[in-house]
C-alpha atoms as a PDB file:
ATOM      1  CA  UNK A   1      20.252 -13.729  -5.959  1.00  0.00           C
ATOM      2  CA  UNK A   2      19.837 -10.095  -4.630  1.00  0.00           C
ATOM      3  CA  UNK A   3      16.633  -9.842  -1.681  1.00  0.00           C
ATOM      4  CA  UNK A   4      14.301  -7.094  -1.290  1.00  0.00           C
ATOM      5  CA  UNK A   5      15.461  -5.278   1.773  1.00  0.00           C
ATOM      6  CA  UNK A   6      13.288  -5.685   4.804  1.00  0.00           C
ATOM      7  CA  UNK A   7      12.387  -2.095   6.334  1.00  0.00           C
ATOM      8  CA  UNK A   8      10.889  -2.930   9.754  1.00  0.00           C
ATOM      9  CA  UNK A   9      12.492  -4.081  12.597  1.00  0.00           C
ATOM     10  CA  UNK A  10      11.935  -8.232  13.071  1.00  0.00           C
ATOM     11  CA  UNK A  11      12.322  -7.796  16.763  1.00  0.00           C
ATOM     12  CA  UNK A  12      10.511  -4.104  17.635  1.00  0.00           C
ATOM     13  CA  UNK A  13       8.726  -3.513  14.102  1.00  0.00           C
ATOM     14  CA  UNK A  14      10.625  -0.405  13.950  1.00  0.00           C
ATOM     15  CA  UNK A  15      12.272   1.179  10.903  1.00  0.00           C
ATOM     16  CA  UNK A  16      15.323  -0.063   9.712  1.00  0.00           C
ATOM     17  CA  UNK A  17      18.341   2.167   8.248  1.00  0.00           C
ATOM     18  CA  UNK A  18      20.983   1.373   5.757  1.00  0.00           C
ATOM     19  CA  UNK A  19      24.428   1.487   6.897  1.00  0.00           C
ATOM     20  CA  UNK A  20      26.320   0.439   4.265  1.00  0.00           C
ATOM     21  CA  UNK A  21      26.390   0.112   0.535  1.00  0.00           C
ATOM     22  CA  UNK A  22      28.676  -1.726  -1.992  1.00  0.00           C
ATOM     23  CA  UNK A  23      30.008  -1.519  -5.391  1.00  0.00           C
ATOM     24  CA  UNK A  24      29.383  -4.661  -7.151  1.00  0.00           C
ATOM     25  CA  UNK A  25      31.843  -4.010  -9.632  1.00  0.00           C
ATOM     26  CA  UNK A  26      34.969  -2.586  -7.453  1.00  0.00           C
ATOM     27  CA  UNK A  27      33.913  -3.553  -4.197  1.00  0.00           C
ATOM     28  CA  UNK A  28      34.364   0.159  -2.686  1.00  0.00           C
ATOM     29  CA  UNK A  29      32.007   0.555   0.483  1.00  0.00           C
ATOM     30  CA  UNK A  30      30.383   3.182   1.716  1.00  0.00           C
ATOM     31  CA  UNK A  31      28.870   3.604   5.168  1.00  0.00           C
ATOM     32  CA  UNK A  32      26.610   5.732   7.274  1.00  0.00           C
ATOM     33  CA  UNK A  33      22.867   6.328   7.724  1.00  0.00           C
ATOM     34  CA  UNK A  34      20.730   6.080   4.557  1.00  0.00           C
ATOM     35  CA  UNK A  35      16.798   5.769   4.248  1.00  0.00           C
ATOM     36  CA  UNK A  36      15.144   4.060   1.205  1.00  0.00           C
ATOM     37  CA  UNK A  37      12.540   5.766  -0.706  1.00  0.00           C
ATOM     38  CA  UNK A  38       8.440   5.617   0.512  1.00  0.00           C
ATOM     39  CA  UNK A  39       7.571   2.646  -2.291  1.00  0.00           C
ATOM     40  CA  UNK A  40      10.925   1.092  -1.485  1.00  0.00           C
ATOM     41  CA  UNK A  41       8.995   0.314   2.092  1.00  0.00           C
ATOM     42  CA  UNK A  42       5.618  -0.803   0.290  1.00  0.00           C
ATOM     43  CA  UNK A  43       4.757  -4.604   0.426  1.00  0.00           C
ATOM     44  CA  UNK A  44       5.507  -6.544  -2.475  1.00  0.00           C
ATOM     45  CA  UNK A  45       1.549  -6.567  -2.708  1.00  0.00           C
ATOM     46  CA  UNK A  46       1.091  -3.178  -2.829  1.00  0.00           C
ATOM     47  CA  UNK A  47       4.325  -2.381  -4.883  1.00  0.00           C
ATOM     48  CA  UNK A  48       2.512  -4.718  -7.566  1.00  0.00           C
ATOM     49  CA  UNK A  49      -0.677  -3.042  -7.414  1.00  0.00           C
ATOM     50  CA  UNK A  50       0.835   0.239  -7.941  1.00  0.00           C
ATOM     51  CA  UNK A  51       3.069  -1.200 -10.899  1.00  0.00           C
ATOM     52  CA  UNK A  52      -0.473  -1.899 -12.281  1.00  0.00           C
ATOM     53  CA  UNK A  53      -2.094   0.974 -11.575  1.00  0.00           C
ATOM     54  CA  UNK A  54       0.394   3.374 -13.095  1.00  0.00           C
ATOM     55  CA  UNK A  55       0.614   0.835 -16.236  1.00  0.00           C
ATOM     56  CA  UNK A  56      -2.854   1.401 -16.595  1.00  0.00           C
ATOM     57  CA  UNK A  57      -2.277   5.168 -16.090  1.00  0.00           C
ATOM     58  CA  UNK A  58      -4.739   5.373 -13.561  1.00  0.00           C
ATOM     59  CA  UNK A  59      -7.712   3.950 -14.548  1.00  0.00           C
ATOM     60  CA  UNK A  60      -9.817   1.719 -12.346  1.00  0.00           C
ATOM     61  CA  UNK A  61     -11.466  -0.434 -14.913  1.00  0.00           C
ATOM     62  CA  UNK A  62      -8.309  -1.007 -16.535  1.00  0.00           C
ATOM     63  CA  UNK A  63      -6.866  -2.132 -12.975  1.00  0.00           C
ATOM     64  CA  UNK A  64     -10.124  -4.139 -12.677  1.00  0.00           C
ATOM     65  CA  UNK A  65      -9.473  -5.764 -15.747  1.00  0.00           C
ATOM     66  CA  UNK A  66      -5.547  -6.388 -15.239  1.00  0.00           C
ATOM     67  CA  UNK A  67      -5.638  -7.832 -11.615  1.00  0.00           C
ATOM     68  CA  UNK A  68      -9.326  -9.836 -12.028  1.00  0.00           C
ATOM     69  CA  UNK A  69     -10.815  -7.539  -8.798  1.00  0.00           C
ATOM     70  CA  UNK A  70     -13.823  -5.750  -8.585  1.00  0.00           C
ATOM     71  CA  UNK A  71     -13.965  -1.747  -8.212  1.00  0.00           C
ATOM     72  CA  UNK A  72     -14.338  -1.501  -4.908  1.00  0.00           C
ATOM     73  CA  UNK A  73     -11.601  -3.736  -4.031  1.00  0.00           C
ATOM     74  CA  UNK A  74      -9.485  -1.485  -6.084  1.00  0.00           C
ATOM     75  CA  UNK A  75     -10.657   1.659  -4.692  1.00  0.00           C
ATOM     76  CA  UNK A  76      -9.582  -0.273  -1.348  1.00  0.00           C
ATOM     77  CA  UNK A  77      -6.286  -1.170  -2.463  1.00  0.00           C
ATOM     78  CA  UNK A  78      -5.623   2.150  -3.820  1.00  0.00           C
ATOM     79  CA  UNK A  79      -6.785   3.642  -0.185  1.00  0.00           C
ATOM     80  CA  UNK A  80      -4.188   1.502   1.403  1.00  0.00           C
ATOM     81  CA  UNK A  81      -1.462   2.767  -1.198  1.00  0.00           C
ATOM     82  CA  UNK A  82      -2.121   6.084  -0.176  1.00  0.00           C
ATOM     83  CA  UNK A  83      -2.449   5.542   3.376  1.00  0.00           C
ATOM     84  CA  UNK A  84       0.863   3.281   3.741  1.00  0.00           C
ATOM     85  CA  UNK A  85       2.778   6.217   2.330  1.00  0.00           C
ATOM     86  CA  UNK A  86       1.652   8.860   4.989  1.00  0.00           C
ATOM     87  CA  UNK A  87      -1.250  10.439   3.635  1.00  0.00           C
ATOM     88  CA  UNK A  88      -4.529  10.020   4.855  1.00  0.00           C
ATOM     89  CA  UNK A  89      -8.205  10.297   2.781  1.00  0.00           C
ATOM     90  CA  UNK A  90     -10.151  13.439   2.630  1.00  0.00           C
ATOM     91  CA  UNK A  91     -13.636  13.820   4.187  1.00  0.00           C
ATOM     92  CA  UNK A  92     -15.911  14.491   0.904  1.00  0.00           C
ATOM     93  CA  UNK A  93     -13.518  12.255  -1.428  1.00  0.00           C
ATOM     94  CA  UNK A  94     -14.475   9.577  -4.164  1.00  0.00           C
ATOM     95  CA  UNK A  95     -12.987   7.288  -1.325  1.00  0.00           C
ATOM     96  CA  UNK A  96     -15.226   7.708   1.910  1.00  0.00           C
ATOM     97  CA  UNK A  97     -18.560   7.958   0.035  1.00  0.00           C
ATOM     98  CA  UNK A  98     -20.472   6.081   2.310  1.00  0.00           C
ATOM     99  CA  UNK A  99     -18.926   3.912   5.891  1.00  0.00           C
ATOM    100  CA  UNK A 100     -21.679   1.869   5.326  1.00  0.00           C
ATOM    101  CA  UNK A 101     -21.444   0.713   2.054  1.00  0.00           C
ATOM    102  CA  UNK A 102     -18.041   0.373   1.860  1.00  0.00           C
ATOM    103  CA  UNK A 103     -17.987  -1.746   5.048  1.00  0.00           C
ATOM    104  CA  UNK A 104     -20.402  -3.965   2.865  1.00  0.00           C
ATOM    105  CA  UNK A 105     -18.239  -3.779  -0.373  1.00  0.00           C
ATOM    106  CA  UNK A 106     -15.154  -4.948   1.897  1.00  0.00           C
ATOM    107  CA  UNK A 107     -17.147  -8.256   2.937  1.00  0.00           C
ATOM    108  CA  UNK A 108     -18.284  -8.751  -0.381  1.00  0.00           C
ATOM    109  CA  UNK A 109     -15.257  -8.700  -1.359  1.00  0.00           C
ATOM    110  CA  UNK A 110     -13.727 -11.390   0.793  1.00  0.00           C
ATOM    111  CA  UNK A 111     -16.964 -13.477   0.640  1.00  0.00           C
ATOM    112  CA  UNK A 112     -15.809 -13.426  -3.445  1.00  0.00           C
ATOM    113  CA  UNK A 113     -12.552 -14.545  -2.641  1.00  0.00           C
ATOM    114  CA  UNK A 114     -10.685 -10.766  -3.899  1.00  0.00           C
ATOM    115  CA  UNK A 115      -9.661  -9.822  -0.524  1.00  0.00           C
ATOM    116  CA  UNK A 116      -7.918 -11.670   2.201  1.00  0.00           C
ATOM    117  CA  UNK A 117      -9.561 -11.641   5.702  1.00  0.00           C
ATOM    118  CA  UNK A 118      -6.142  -9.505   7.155  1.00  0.00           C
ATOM    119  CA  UNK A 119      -6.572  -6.965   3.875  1.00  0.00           C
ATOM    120  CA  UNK A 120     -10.432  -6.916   5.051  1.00  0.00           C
ATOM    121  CA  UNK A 121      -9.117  -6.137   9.016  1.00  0.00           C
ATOM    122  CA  UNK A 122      -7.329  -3.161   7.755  1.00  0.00           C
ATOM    123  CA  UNK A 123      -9.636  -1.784   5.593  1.00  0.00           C
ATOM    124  CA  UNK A 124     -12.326  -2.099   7.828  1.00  0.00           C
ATOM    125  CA  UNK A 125     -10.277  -0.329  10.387  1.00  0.00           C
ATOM    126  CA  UNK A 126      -9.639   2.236   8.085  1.00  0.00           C
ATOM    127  CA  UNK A 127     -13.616   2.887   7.374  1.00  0.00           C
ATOM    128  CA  UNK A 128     -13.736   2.671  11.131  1.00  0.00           C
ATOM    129  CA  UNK A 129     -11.258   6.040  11.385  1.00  0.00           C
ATOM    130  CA  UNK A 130     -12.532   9.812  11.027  1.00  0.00           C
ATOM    131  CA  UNK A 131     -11.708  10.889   7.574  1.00  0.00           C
ATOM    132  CA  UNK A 132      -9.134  13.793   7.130  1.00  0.00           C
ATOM    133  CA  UNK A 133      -7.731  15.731   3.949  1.00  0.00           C
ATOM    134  CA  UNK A 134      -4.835  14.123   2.480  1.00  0.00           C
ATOM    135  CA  UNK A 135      -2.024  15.213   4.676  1.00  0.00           C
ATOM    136  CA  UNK A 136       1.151  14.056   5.687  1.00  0.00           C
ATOM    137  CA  UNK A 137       1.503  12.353   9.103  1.00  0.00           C
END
């Protein structure tokens, strides 16, 4: 059976490398310094809610539909998507419409049982944070 491989630290939380890499068929091994792609470092969570969303070509009600959440929950787990791979959201976006509301969607949500309290934490958090134009960090 072949594992995911972890990409934080376990003991600092900081990014791991690859330094080596194997042929299954011939063995040959090859080493050095070698990062893994951005979704490679995504949750399995949020790797599966991107699966989704891209299998539904982008549309919310069709990601509604296929994972059982409500909109805003998948607005929030699309937020976190974008935000776990370096970008963060844009001022006047479809995203921050209103810190107050969405603070009140997120508790909804959990109250309903489609968020967990920690994916609640982080979203909140997020809400919490001045909102800048998609940039990298």
């Amino acid at each position: 059976m072949k594992y995911k491989a972890p990409s934080r630290c376990p003991v600092c939380d900081h990014e791991l490398t690859i330094s080596s890499l194997t042929c299954n068929h011939c063995q040959s091994k090859i080493e050095g310094s070698f990062t893994t792609c951005k979704f490679c470092k995504l949750p399995a969570e949020q790797l599966e809610f991107v699966e989704v969303f891209m299998k539904c070509r982008g549309n919310i009600k069709d990601v509604e539909k296929e994972l059982g959440i409500s909109y805003p929950t998948v607005r929030g787990r699309l937020e976190g998507v974008i935000q776990a791979l370096g970008y963060n959201p844009e001022k006047n976006s479809m995203l921050a419409d209103n810190q107050e509301e969405r603070k009140k969607e997120i508790l909804k949500a959990v109250e309903n049982g489609e968020l967990t309290p920690q994916e609640a934490v982080t979203q909140l958090k997020e809400v919490a944070k001045p909102l800048k134009r998609y940039n990298r960090n």
